[in-house]
N, C-alpha and C. Protein backbone atom coordinates (compact mmCIF):
# COMPACT_ATOMS: atom_id res chain seq x y z
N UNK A 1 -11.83 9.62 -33.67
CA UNK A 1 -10.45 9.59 -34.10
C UNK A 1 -9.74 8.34 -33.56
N UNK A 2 -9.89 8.06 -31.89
CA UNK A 2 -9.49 6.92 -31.57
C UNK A 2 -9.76 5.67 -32.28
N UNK A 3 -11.29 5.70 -32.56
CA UNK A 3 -11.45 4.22 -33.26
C UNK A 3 -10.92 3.81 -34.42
N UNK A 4 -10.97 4.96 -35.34
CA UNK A 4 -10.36 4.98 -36.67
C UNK A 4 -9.24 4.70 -36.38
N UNK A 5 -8.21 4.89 -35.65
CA UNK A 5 -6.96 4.68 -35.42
C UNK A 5 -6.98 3.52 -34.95
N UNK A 6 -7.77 2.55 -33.89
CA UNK A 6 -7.94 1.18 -33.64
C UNK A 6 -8.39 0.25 -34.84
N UNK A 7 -9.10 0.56 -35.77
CA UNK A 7 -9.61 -0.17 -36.66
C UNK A 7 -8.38 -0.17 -37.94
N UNK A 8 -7.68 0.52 -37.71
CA UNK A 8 -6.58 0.57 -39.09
C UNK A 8 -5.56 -0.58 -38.29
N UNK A 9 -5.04 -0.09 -36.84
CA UNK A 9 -4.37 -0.73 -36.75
C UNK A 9 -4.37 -2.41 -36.58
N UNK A 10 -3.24 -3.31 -37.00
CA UNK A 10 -3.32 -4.67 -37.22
C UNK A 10 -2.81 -5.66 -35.76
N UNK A 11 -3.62 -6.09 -34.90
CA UNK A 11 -3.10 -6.71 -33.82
C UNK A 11 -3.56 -7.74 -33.87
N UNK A 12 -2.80 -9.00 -32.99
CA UNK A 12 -3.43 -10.13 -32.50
C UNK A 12 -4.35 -10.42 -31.12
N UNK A 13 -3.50 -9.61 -30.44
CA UNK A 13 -3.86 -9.65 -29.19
C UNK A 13 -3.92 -8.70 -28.25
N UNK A 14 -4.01 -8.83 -26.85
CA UNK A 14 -4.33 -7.52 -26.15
C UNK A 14 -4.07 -7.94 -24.42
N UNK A 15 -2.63 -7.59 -24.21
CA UNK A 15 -2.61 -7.81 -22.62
C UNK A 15 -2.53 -6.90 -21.98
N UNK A 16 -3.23 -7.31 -20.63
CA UNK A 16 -3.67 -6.49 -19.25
C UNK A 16 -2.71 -6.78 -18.42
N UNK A 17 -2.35 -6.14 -17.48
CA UNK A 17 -1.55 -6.92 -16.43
C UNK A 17 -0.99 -5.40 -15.46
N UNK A 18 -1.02 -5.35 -14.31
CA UNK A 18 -1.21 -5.09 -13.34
C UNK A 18 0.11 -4.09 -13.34
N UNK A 19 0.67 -2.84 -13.20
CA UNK A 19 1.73 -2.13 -13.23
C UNK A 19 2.59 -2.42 -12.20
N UNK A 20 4.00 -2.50 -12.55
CA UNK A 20 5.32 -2.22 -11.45
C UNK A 20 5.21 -1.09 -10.47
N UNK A 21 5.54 -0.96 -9.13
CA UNK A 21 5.84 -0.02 -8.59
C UNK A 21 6.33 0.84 -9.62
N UNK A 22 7.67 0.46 -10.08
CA UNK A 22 8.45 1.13 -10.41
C UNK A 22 7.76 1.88 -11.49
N UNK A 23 7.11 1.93 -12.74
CA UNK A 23 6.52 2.20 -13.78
C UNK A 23 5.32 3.27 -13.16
N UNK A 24 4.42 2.86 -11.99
CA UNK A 24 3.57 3.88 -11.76
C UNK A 24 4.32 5.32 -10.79
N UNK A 25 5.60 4.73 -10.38
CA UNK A 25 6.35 6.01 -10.05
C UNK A 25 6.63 6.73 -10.88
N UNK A 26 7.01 6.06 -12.77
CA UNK A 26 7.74 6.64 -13.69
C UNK A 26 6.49 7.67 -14.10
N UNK A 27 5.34 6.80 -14.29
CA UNK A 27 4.13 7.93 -14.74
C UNK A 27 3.80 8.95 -14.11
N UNK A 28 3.91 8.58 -12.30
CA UNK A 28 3.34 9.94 -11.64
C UNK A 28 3.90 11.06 -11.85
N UNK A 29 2.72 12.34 -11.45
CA UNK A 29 3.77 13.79 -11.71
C UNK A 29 3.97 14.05 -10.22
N UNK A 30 3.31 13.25 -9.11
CA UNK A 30 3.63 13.56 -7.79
C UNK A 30 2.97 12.48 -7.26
N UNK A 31 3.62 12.98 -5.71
CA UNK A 31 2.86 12.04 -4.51
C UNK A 31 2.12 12.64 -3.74
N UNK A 32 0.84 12.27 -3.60
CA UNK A 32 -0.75 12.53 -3.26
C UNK A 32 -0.12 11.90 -1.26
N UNK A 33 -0.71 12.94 -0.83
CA UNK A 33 -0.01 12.69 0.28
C UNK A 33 -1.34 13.20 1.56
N UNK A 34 -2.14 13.80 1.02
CA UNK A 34 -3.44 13.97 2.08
C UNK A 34 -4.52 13.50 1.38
N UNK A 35 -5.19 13.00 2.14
CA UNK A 35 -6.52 12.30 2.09
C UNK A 35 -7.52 13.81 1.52
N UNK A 36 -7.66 14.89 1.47
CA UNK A 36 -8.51 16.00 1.23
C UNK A 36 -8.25 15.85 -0.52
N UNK A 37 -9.69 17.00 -0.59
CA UNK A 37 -9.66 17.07 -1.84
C UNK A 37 -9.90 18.28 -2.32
N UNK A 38 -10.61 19.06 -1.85
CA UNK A 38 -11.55 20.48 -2.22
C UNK A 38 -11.41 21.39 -0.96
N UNK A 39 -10.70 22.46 -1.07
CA UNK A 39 -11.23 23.27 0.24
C UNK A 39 -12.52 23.62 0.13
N UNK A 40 -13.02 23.65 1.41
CA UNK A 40 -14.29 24.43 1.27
C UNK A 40 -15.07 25.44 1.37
N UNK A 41 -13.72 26.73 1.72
CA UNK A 41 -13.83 27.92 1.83
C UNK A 41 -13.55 28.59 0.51
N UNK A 42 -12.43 28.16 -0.10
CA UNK A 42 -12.15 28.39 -1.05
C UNK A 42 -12.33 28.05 -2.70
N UNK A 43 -12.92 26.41 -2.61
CA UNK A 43 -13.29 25.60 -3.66
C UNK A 43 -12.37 25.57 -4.49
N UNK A 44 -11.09 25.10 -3.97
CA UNK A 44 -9.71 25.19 -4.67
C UNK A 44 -9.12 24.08 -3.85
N UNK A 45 -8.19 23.12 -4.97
CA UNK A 45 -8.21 21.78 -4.96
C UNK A 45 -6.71 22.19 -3.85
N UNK A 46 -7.03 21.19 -2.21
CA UNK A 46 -6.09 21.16 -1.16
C UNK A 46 -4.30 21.09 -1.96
N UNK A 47 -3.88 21.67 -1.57
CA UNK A 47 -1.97 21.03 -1.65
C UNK A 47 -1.84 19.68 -1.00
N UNK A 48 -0.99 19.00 -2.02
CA UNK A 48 -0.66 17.45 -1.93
C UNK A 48 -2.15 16.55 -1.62
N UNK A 49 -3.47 17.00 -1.86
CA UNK A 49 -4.54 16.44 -2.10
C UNK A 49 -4.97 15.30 -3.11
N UNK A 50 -5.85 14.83 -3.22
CA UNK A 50 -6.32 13.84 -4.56
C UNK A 50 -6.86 14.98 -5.64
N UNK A 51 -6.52 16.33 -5.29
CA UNK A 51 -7.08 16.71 -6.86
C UNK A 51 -5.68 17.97 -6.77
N UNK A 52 -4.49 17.70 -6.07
CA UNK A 52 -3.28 18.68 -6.15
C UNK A 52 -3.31 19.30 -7.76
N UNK A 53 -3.12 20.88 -7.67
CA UNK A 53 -2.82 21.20 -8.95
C UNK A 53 -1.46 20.88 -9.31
N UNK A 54 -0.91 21.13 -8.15
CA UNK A 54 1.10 21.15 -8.86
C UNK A 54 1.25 19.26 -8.85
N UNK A 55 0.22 18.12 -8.56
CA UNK A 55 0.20 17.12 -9.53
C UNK A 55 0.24 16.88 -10.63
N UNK A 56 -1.24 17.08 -10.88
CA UNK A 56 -2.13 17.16 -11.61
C UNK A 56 -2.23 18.11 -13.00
N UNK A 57 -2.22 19.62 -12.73
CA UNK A 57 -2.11 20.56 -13.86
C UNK A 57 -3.17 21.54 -12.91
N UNK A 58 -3.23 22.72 -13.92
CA UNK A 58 -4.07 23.78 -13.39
C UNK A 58 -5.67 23.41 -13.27
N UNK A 59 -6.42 24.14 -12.94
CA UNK A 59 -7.91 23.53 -12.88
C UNK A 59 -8.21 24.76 -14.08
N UNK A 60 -7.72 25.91 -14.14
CA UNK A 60 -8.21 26.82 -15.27
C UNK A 60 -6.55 26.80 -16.35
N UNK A 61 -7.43 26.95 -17.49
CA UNK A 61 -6.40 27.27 -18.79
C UNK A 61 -5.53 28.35 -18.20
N UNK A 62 -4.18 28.03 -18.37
CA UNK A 62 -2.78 28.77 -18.44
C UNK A 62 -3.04 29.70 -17.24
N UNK A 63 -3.39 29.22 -15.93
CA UNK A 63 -3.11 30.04 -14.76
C UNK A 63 -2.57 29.12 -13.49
N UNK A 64 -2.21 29.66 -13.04
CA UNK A 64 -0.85 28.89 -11.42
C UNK A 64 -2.17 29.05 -10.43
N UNK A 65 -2.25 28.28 -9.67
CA UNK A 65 -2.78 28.81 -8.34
C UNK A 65 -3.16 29.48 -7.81
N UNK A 66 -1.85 30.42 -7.59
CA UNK A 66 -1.75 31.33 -6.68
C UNK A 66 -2.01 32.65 -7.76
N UNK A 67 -2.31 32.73 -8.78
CA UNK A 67 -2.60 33.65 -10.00
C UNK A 67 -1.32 34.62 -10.39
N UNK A 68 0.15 33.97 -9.78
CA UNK A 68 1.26 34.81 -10.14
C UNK A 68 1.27 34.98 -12.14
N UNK A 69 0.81 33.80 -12.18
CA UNK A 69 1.22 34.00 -13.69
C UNK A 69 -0.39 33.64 -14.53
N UNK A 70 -0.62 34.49 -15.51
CA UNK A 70 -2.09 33.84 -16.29
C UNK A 70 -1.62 34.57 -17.66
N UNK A 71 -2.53 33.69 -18.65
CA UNK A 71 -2.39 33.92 -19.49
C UNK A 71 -1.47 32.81 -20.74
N UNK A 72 -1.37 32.40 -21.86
CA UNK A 72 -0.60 31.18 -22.51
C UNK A 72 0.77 32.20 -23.24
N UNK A 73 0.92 33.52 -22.40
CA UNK A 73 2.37 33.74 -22.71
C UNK A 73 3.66 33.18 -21.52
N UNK A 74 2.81 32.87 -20.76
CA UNK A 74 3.51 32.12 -19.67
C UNK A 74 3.71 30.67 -19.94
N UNK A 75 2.84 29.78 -20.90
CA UNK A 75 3.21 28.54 -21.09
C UNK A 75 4.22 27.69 -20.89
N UNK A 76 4.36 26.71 -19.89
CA UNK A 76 5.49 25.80 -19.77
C UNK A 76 6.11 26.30 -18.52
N UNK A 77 5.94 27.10 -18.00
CA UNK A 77 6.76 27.93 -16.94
C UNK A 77 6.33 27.21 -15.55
N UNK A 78 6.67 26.58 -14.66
CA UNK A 78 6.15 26.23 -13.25
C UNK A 78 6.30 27.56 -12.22
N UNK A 79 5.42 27.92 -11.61
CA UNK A 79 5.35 29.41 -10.70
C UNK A 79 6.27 28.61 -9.66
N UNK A 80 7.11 29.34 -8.85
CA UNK A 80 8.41 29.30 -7.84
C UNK A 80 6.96 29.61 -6.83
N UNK A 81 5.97 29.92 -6.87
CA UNK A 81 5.11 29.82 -5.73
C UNK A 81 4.32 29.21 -5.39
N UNK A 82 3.78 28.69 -6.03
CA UNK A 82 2.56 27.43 -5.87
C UNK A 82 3.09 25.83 -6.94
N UNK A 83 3.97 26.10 -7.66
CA UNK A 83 4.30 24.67 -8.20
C UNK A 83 3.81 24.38 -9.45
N UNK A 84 2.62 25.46 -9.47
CA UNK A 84 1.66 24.76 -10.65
C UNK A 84 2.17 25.02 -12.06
N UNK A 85 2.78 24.11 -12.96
CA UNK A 85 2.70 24.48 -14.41
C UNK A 85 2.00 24.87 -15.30
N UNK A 86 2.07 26.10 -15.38
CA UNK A 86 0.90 27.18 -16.73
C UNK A 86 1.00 25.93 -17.55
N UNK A 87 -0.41 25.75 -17.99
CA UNK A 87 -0.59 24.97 -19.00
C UNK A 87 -2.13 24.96 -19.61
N UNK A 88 -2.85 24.17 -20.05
CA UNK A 88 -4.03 23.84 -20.45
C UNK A 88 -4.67 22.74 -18.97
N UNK A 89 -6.22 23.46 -18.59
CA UNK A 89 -6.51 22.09 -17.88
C UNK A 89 -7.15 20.36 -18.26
N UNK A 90 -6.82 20.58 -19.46
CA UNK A 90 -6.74 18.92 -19.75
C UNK A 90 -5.91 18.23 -19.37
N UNK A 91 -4.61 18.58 -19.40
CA UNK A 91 -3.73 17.69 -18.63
C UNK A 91 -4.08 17.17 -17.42
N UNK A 92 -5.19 17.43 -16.77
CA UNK A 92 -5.76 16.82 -15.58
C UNK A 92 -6.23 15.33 -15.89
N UNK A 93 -6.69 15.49 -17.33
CA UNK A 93 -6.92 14.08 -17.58
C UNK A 93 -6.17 12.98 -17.89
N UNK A 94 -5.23 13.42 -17.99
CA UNK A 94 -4.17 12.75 -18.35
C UNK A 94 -3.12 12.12 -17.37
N UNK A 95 -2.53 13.24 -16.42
CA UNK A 95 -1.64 12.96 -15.50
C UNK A 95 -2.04 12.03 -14.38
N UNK A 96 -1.27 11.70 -13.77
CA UNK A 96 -1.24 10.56 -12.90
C UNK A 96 -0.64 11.26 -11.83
N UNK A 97 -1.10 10.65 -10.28
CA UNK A 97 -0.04 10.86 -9.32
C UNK A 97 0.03 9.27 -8.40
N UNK A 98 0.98 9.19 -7.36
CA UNK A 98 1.07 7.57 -6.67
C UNK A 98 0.88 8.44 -5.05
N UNK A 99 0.54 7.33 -3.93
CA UNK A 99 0.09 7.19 -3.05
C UNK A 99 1.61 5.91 -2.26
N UNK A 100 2.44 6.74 -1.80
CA UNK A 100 2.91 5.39 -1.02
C UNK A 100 2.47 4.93 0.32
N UNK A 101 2.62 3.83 0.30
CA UNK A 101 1.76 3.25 1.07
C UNK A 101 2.90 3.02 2.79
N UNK A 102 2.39 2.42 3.44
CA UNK A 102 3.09 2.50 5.20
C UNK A 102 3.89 0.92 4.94
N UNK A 103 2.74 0.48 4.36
CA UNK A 103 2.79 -1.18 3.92
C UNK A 103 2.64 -1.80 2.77
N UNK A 104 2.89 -2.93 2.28
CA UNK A 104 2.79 -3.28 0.96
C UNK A 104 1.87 -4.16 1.08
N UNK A 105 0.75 -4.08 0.45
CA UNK A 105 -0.86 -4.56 0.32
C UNK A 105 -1.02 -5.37 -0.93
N UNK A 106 -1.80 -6.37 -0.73
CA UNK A 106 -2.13 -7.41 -1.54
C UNK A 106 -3.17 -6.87 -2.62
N UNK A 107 -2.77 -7.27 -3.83
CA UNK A 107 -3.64 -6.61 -5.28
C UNK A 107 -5.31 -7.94 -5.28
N UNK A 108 -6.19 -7.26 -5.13
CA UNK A 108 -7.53 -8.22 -5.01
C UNK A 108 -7.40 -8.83 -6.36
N UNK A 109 -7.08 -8.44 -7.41
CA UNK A 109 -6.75 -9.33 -8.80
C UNK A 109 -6.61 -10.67 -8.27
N UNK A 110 -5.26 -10.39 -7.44
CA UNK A 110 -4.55 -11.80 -7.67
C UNK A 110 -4.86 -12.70 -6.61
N UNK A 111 -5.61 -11.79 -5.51
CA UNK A 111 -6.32 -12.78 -4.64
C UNK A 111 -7.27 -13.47 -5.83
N UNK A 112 -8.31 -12.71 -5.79
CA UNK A 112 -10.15 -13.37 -6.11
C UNK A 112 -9.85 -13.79 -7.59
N UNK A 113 -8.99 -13.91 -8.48
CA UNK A 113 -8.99 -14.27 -9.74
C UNK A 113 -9.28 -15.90 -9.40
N UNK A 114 -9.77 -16.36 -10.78
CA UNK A 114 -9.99 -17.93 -10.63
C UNK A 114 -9.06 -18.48 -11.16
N UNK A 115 -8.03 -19.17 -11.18
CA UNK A 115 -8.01 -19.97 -10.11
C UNK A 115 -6.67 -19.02 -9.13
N UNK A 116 -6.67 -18.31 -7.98
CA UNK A 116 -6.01 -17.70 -7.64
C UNK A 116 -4.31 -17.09 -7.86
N UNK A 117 -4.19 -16.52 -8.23
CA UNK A 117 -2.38 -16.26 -8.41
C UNK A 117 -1.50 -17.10 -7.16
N UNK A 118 -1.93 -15.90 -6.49
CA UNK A 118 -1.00 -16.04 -5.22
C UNK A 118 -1.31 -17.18 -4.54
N UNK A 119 -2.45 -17.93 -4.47
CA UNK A 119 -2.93 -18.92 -3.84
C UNK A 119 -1.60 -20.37 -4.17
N UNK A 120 -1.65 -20.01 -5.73
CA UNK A 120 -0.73 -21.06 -6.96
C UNK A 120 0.20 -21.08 -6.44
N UNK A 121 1.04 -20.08 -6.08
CA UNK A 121 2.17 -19.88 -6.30
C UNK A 121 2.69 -20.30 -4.43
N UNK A 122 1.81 -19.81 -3.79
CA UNK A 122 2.38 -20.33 -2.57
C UNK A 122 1.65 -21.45 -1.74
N UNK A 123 0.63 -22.23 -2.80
CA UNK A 123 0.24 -23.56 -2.91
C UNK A 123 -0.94 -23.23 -1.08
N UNK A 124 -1.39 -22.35 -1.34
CA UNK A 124 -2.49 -22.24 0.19
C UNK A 124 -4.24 -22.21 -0.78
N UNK A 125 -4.91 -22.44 -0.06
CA UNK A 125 -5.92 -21.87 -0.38
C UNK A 125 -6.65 -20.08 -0.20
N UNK A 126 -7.95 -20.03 -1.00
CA UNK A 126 -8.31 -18.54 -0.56
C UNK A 126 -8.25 -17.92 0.89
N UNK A 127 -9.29 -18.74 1.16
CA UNK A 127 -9.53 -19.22 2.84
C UNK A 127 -8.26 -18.65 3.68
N UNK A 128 -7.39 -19.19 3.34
CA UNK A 128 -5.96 -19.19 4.29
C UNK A 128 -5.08 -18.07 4.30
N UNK A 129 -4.92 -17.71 2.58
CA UNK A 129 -4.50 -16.63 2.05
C UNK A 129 -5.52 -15.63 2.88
N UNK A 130 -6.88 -15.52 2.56
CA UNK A 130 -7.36 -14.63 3.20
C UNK A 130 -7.17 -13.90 4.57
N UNK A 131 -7.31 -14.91 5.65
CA UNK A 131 -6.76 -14.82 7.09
C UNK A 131 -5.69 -14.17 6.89
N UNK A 132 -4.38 -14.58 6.14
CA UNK A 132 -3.17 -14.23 6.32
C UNK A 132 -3.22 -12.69 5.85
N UNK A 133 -3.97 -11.81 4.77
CA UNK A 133 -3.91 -11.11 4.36
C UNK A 133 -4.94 -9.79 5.45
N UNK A 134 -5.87 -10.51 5.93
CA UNK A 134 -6.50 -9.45 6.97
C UNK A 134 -6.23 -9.68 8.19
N UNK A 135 -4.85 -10.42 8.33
CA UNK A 135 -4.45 -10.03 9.87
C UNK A 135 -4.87 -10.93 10.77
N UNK A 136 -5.68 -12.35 10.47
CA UNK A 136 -5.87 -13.32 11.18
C UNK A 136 -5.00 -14.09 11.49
N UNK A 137 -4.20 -14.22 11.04
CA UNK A 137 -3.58 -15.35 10.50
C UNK A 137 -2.54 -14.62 10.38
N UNK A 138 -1.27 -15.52 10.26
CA UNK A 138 0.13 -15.72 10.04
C UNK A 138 1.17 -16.55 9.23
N UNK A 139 2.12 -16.41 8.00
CA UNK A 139 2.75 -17.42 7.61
C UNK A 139 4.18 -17.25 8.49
N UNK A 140 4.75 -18.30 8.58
CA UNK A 140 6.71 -18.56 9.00
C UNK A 140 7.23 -18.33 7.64
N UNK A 141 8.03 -17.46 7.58
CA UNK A 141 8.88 -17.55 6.01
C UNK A 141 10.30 -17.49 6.67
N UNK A 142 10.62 -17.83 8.04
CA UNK A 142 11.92 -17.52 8.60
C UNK A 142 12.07 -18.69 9.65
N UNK A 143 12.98 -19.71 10.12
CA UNK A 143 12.80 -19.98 10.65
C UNK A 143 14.45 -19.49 11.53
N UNK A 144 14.75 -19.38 12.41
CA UNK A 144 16.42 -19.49 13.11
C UNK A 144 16.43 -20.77 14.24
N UNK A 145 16.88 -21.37 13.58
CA UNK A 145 17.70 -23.06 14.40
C UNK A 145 18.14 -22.46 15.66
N UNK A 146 19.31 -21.98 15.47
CA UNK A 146 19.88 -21.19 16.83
C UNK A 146 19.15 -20.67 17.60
N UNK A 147 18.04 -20.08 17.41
CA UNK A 147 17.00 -19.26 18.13
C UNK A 147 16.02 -20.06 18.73
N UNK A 148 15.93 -20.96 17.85
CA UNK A 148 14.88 -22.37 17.88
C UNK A 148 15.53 -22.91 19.65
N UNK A 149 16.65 -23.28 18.74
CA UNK A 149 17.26 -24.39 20.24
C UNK A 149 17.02 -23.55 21.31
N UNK A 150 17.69 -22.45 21.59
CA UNK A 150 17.89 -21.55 22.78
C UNK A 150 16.81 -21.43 23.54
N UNK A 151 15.11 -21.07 22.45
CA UNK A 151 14.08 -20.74 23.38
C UNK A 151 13.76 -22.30 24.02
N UNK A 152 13.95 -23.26 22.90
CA UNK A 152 13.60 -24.58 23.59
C UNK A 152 14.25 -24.93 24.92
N UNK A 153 15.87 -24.81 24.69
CA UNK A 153 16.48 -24.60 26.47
C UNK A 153 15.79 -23.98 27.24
N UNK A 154 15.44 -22.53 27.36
CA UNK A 154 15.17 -21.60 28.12
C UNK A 154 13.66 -22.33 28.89
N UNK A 155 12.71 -22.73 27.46
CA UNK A 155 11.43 -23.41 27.90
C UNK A 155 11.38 -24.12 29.05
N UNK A 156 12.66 -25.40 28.65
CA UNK A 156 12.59 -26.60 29.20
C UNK A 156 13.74 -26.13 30.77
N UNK A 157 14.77 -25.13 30.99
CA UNK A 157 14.64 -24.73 32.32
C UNK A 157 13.80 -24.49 33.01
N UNK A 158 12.79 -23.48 32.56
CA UNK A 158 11.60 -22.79 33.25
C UNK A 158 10.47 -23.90 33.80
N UNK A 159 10.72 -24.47 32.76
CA UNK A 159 9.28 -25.68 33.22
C UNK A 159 10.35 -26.44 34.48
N UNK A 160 11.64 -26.42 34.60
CA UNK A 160 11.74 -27.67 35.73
C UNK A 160 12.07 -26.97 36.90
N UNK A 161 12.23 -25.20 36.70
CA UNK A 161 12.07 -24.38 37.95
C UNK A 161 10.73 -24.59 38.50
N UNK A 162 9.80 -24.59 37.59
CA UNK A 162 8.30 -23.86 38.28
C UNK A 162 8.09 -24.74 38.53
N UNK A 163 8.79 -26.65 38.09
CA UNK A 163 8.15 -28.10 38.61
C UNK A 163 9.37 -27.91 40.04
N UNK A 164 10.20 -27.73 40.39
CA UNK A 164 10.77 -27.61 41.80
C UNK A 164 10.34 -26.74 42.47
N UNK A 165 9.91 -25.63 42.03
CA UNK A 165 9.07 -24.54 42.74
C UNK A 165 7.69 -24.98 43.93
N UNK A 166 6.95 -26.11 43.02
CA UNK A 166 5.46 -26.32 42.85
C UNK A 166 5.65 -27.58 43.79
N UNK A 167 7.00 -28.82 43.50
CA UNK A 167 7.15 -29.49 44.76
C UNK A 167 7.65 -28.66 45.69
N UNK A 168 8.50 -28.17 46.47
CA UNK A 168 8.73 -27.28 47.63
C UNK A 168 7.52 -26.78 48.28
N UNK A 169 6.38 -26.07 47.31
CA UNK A 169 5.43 -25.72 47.97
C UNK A 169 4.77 -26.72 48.53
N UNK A 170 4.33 -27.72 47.42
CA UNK A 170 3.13 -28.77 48.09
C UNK A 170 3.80 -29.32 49.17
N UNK A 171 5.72 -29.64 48.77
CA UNK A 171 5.46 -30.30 50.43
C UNK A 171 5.76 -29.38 52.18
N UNK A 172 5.78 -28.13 51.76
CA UNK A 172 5.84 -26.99 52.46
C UNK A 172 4.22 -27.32 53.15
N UNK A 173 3.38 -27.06 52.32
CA UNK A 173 1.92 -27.44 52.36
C UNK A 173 1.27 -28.61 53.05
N UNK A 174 2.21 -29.40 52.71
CA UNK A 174 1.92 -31.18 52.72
C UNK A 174 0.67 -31.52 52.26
N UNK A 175 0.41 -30.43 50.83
CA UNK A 175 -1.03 -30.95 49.94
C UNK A 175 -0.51 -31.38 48.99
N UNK A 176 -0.42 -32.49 48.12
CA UNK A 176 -0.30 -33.15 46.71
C UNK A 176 -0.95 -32.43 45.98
N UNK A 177 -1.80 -31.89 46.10
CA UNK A 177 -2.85 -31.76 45.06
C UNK A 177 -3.23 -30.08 45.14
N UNK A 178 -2.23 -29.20 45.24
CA UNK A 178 -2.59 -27.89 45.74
C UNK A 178 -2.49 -27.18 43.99
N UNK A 179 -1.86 -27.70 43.17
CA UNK A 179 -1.52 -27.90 42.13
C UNK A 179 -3.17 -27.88 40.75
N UNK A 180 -4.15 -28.87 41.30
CA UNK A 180 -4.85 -29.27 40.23
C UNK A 180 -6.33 -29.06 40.32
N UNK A 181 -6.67 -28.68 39.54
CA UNK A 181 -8.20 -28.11 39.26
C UNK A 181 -8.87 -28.89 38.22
């Protein structure tokens, strides 16, 4: 049915491109919030899991979870006890849920593509980008003048304490050289 419907229809072209936050929030039916998937006492998909029913949809035709409601005279109804919307379990194939993240993580697309996205755009190489992206490495996107000067004062006191410090001692000492290794 799909193809027949691809082959009628008349296109030129065909773009890919990587979803908005915002858009994969619009699709999700929830947020996947534990790493589990399957109990294993029960063989019933964890709450807020990667296979959540009240995501996702039921795992059996027109029954909740918790089995308050079965049957497709209940259709459309979400149970006030488990979340799950009586429905059909195909909608499993269909629905979506999102994962927010602690941090905002770099898409490998736009790293490893040839000739790099992000590389382009902020004129670095892979190499560099890379480091910066696993934590080797560091970019400045901030600099503060004011902050700048101040630590430079503070520097350049400290260095002429610890250089009056270091004469007092040596000539406390009367070694020149108590100083150098």
């Amino acid at each position: 049915m799909i193809r027949d419907t691809l082959h009628s229809l008349d296109f030129d072209a065909i773009r890919l491109r990587v979803a908005s936050p915002e858009a994969i929030r619009a699709w999700s039916f929830g947020e996947v919030d534990k790493p589990e998937t399957i109990n294993y006492r029960t063989q019933k998909p964890e709450k807020g899991g990667l296979f959540a029913e009240e995501i996702f949809g039921p795992t059996k035709d027109w029954e909740c979870y918790c089995g308050k409601y079965k049957k497709i005279r209940y259709k459309g109804i979400v149970c006030d006890k488990c979340g799950v919307e009586v429905t059909t379990s195909l909608v499993r194939r269909e629905r979506m849920g999102h994962i927010e993240l602690a941090a905002p993580v770099t898409h490998i697309w736009f790293l490893r593509s040839v000739p790099s996205k992000i590389g382009l755009v902020l004129d670095l190489s892979v190499q560099a980008l890379e480091k910066v992206i696993y934590f080797a490495s560091f970019v400045i996107t901030h600099v503060d003048e004011n902050g700048k000067k101040q630590t430079a004062d503070q520097t350049r006191r400290a260095r002429r304490r610890f250089s009056d410090c270091r004469q007092r001692t040596q000539r406390a000492r009367g070694d020149e050289n108590c100083f150098r290794k």
